[in-house]
N, C-alpha and C. Protein backbone atom coordinates (compact mmCIF):
# COMPACT_ATOMS: atom_id res chain seq x y z
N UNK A 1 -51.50 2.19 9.69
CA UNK A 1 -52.90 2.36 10.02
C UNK A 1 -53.59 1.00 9.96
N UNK A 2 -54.39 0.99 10.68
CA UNK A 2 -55.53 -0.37 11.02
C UNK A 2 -57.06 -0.05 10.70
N UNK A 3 -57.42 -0.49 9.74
CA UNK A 3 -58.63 -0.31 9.78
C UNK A 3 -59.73 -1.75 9.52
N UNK A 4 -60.85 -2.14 10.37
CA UNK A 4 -61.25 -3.44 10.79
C UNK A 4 -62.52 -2.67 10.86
N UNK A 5 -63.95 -3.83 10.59
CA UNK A 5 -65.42 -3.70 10.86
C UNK A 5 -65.48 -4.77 12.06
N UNK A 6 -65.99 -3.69 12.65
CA UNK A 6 -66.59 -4.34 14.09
C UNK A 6 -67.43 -5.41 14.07
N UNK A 7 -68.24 -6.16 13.00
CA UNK A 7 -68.70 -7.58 12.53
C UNK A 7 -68.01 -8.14 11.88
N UNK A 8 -66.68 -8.21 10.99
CA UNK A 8 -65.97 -9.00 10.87
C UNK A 8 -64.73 -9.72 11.50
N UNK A 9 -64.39 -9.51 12.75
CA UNK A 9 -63.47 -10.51 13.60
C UNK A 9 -64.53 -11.48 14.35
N UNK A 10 -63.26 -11.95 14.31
CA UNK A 10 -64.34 -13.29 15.20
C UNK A 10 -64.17 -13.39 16.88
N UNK A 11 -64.98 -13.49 17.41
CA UNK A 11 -64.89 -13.60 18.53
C UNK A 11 -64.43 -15.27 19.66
N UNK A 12 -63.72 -15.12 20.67
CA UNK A 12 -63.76 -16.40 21.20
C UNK A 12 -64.43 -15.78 22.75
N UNK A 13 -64.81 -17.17 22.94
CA UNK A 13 -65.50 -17.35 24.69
C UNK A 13 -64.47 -16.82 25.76
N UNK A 14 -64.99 -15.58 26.56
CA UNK A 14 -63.83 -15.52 27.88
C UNK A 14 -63.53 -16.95 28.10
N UNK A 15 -62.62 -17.27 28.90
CA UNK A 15 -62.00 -18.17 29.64
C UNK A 15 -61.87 -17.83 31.15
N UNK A 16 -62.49 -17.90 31.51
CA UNK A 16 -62.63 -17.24 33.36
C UNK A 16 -63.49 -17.80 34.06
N UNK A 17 -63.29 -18.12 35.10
CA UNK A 17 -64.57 -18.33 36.39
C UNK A 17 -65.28 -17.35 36.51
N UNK A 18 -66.57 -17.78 36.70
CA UNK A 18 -67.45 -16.23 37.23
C UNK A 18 -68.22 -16.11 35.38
N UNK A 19 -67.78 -16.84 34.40
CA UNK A 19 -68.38 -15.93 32.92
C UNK A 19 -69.05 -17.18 32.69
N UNK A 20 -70.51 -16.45 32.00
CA UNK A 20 -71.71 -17.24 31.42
C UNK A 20 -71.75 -16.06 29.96
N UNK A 21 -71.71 -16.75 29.38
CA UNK A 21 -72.21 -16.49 27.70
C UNK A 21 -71.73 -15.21 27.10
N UNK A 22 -70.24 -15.09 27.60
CA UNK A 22 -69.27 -13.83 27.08
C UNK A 22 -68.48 -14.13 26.16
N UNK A 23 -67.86 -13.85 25.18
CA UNK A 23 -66.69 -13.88 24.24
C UNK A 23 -66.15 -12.54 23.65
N UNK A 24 -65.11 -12.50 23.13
CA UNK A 24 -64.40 -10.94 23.51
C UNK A 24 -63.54 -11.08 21.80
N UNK A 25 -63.03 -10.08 21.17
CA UNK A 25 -62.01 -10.13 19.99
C UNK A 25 -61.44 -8.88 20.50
N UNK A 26 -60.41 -8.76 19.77
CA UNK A 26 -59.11 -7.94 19.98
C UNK A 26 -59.36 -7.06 19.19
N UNK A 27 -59.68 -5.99 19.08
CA UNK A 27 -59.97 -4.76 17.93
C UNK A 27 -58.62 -4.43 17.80
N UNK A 28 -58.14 -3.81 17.94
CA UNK A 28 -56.42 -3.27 18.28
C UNK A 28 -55.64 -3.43 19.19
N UNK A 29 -54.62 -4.13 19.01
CA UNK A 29 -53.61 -4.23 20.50
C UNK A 29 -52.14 -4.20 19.94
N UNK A 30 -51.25 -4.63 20.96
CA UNK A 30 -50.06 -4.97 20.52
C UNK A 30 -49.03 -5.80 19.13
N UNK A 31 -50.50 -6.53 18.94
CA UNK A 31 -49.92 -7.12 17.57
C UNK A 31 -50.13 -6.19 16.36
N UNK A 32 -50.97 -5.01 16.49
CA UNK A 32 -50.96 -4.23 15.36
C UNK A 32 -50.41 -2.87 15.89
N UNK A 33 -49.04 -2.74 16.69
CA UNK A 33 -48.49 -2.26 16.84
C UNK A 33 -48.60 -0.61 17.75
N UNK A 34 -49.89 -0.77 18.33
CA UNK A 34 -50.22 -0.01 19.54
C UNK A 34 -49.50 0.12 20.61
N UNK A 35 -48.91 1.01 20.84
CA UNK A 35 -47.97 1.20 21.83
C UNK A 35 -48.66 0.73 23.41
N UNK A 36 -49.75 1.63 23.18
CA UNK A 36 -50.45 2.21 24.75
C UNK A 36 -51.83 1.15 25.14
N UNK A 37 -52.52 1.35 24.28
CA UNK A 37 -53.59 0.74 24.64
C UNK A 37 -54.30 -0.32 23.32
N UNK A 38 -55.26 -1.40 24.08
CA UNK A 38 -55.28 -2.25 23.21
C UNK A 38 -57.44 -2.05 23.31
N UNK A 39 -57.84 -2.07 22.20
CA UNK A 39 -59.70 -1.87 22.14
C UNK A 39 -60.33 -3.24 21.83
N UNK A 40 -60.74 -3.78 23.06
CA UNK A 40 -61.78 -5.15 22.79
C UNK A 40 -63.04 -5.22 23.01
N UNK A 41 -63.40 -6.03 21.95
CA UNK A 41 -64.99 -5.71 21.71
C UNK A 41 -65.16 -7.31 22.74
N UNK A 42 -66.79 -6.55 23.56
CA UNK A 42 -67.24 -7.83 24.07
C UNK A 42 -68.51 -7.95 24.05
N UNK A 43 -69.10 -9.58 23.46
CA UNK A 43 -70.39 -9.51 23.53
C UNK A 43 -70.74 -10.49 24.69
N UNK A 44 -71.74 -10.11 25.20
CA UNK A 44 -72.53 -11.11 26.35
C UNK A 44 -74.09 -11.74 25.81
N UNK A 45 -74.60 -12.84 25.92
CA UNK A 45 -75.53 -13.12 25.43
C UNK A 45 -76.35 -13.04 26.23
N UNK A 46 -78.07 -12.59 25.71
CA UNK A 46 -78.88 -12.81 27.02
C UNK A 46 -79.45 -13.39 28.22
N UNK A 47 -79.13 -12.94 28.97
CA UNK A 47 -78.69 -13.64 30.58
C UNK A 47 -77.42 -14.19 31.24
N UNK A 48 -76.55 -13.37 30.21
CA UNK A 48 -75.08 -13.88 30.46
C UNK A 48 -74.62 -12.79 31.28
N UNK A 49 -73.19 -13.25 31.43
CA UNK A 49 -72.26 -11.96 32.18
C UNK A 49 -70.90 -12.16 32.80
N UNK A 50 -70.20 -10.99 32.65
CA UNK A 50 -68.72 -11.31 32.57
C UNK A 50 -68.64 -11.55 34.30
N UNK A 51 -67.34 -12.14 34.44
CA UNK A 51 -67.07 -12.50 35.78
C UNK A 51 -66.60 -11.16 36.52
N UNK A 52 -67.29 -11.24 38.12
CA UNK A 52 -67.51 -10.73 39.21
C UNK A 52 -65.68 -10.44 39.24
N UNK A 53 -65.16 -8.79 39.14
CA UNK A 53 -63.60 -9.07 39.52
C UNK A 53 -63.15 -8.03 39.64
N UNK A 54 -61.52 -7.53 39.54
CA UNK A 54 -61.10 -6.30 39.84
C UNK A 54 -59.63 -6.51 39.41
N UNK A 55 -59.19 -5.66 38.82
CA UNK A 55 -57.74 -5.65 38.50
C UNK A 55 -57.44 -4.39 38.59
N UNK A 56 -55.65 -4.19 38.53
CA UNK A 56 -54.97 -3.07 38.87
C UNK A 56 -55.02 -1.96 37.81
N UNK A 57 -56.28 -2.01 37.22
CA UNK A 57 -55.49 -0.78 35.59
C UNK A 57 -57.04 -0.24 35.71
N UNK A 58 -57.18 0.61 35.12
CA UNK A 58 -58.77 1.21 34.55
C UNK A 58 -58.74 1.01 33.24
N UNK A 59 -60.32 1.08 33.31
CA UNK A 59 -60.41 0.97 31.43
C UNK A 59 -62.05 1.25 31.32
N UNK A 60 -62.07 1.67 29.89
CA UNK A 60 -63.01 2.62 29.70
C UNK A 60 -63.93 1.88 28.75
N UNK A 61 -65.47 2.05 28.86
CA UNK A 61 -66.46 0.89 28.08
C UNK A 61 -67.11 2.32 27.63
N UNK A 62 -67.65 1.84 26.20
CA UNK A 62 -68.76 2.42 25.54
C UNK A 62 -69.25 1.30 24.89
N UNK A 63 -70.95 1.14 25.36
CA UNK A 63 -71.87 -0.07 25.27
C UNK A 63 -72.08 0.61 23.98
N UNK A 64 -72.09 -0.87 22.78
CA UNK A 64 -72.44 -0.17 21.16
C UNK A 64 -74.03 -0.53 20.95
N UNK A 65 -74.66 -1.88 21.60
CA UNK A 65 -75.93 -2.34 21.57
C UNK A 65 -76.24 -3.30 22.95
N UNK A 66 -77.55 -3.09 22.85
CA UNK A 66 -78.34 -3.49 23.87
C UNK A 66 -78.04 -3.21 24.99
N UNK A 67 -79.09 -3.91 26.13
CA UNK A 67 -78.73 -3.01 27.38
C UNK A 67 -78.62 -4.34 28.66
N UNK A 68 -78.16 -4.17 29.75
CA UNK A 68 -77.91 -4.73 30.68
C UNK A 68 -78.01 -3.62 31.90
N UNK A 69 -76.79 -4.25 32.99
CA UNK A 69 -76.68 -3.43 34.51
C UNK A 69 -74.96 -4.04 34.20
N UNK A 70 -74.78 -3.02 34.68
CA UNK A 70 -73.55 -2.53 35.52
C UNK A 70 -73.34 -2.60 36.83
N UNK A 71 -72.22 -4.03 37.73
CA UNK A 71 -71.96 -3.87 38.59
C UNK A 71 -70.81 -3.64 39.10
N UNK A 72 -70.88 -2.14 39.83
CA UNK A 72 -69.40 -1.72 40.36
C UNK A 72 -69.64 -0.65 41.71
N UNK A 73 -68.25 -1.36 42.65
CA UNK A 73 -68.17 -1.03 43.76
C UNK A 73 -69.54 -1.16 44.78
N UNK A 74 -70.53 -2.30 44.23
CA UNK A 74 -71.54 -2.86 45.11
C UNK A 74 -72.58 -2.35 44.82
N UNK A 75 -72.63 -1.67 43.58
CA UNK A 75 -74.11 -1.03 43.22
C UNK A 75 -74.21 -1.21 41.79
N UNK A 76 -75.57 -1.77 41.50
CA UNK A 76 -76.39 -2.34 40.16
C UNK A 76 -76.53 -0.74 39.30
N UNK A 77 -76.12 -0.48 38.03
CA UNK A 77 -76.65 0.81 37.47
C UNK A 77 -77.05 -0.01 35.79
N UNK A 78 -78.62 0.50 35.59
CA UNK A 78 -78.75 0.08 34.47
C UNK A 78 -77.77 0.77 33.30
N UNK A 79 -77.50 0.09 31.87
CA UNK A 79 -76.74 0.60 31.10
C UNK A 79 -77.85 0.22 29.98
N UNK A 80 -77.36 1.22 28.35
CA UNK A 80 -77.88 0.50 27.15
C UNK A 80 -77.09 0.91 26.27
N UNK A 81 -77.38 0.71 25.02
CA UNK A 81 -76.49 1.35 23.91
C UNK A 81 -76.34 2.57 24.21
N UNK A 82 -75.05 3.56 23.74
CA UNK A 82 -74.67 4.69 24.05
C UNK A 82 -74.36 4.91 25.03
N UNK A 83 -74.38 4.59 25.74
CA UNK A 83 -73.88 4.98 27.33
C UNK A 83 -72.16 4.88 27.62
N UNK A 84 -71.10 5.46 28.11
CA UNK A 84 -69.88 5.11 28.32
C UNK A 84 -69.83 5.40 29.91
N UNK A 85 -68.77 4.56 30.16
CA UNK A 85 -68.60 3.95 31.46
C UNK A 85 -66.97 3.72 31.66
N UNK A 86 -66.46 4.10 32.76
CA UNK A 86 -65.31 4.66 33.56
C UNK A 86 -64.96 3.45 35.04
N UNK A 87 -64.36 2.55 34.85
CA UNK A 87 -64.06 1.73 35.40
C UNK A 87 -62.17 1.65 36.22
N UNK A 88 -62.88 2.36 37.54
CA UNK A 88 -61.39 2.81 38.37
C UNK A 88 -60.46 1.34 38.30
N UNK A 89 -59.18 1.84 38.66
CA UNK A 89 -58.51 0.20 38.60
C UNK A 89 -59.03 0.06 40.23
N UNK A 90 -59.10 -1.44 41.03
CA UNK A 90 -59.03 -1.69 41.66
C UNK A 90 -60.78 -2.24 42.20
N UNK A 91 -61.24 -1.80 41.22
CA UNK A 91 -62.59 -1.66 41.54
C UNK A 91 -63.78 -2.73 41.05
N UNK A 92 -64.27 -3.56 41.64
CA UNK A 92 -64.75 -4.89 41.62
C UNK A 92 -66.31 -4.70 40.83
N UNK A 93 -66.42 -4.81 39.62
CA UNK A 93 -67.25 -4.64 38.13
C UNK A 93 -67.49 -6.01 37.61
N UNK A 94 -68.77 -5.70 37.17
CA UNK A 94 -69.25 -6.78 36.12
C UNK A 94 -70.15 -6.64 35.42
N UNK A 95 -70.21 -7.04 34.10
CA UNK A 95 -71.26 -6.34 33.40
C UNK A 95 -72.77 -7.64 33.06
N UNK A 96 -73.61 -7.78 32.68
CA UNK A 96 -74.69 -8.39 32.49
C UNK A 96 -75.58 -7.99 31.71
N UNK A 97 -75.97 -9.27 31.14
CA UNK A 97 -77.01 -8.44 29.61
C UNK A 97 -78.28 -8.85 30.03
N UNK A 98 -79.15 -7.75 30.01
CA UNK A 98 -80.90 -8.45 29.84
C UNK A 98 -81.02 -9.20 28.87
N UNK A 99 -82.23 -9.94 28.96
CA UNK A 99 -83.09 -10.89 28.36
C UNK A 99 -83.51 -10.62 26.91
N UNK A 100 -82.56 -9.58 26.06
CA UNK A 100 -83.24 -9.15 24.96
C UNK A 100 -82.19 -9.14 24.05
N UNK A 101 -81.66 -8.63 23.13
CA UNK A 101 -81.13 -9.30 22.45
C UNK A 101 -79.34 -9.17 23.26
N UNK A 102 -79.38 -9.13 24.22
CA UNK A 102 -77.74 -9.02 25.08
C UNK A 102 -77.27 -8.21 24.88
N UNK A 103 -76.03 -8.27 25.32
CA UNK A 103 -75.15 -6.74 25.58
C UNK A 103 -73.77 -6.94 24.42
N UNK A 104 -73.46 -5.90 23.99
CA UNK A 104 -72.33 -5.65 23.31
C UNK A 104 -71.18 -4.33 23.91
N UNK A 105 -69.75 -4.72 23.89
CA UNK A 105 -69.60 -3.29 24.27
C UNK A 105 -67.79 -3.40 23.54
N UNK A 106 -67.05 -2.07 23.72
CA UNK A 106 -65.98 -2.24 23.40
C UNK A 106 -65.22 -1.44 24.97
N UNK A 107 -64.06 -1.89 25.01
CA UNK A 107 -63.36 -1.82 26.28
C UNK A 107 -62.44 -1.28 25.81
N UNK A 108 -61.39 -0.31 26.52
CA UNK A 108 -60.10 0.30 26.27
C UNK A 108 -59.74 0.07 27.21
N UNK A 109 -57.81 -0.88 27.53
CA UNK A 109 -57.39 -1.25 28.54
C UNK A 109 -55.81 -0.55 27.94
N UNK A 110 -55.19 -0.82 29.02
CA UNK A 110 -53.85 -0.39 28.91
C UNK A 110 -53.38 -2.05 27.93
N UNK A 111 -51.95 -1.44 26.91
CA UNK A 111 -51.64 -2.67 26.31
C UNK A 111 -51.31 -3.69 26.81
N UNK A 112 -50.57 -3.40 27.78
CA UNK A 112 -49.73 -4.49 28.39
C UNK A 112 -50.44 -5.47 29.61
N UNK A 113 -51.83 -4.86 29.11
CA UNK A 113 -52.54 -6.18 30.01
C UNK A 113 -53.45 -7.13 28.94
N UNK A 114 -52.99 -6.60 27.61
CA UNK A 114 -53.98 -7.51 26.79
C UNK A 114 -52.83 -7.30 25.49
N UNK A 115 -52.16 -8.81 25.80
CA UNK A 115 -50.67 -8.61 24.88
C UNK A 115 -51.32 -9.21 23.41
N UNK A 116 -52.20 -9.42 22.95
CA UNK A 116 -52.33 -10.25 21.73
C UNK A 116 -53.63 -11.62 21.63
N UNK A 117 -53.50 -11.62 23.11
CA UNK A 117 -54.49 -12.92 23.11
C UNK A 117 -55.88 -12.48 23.71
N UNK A 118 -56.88 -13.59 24.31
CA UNK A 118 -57.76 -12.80 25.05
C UNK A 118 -57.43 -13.13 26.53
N UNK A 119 -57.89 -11.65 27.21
CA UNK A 119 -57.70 -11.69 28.29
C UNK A 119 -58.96 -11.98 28.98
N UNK A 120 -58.83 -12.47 30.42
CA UNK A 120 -60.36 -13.08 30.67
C UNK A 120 -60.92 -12.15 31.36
N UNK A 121 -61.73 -11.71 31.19
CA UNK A 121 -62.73 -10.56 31.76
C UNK A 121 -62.43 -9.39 31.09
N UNK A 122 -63.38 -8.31 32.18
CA UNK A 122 -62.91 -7.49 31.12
C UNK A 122 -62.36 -6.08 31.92
């Protein structure tokens, strides 16, 4: 069993084109022995936002604080805390934080696209 507070890991900066004021930590993945799927927390700072992109897997967001927009498949949808969000694979997403205190969220991806390190985007 794994058990971790969502304010004590530390976070590092995506590494990607396309990202202004994102950094991401590994809640659970492969190094703590998750078969299937790996849970990363990501924060964006205000007026930031993860890079414009699309990859082959889906993965599933529940925003924990603050609010932004959601962009996917060419349409802006506001988001805030509480809200969960369903991200098809293939499907070209990005998230963005308003001007207030930014966006936070945690992501569920398949493991084997987030082996231990950070992966860039989300």
């Amino acid at each position: 069993m794994v058990i971790r507070n969502i304010d004590e890991i530390p976070m590092a900066p995506v590494a990607m084109d396309g990202v202004d004021g994102a950094s991401m930590a590994i809640m659970v993945g492969r190094e703590d022995g998750a078969p299937n799927f790996a849970l990363r927390q990501f924060r964006v700072e205000a007026g930031g936002h993860t890079p414009l992109h699309a990859h082959d897997y889906e993965h599933e967001v529940y925003v924990v604080a603050g609010s932004g927009t959601a962009h996917l498949t060419g349409e802006d949808r506001p988001i805030r805390a509480g809200d969960v969000l369903y991200v098809p694979a293939d499907q070209e997403h990005q998230f963005r934080a308003d001007t207030g205190e930014g966006l936070r969220f945690l992501c569920v991806v398949p493991v084997e696209r987030n082996c231990g390190g950070p992966v860039p985007g989300s």
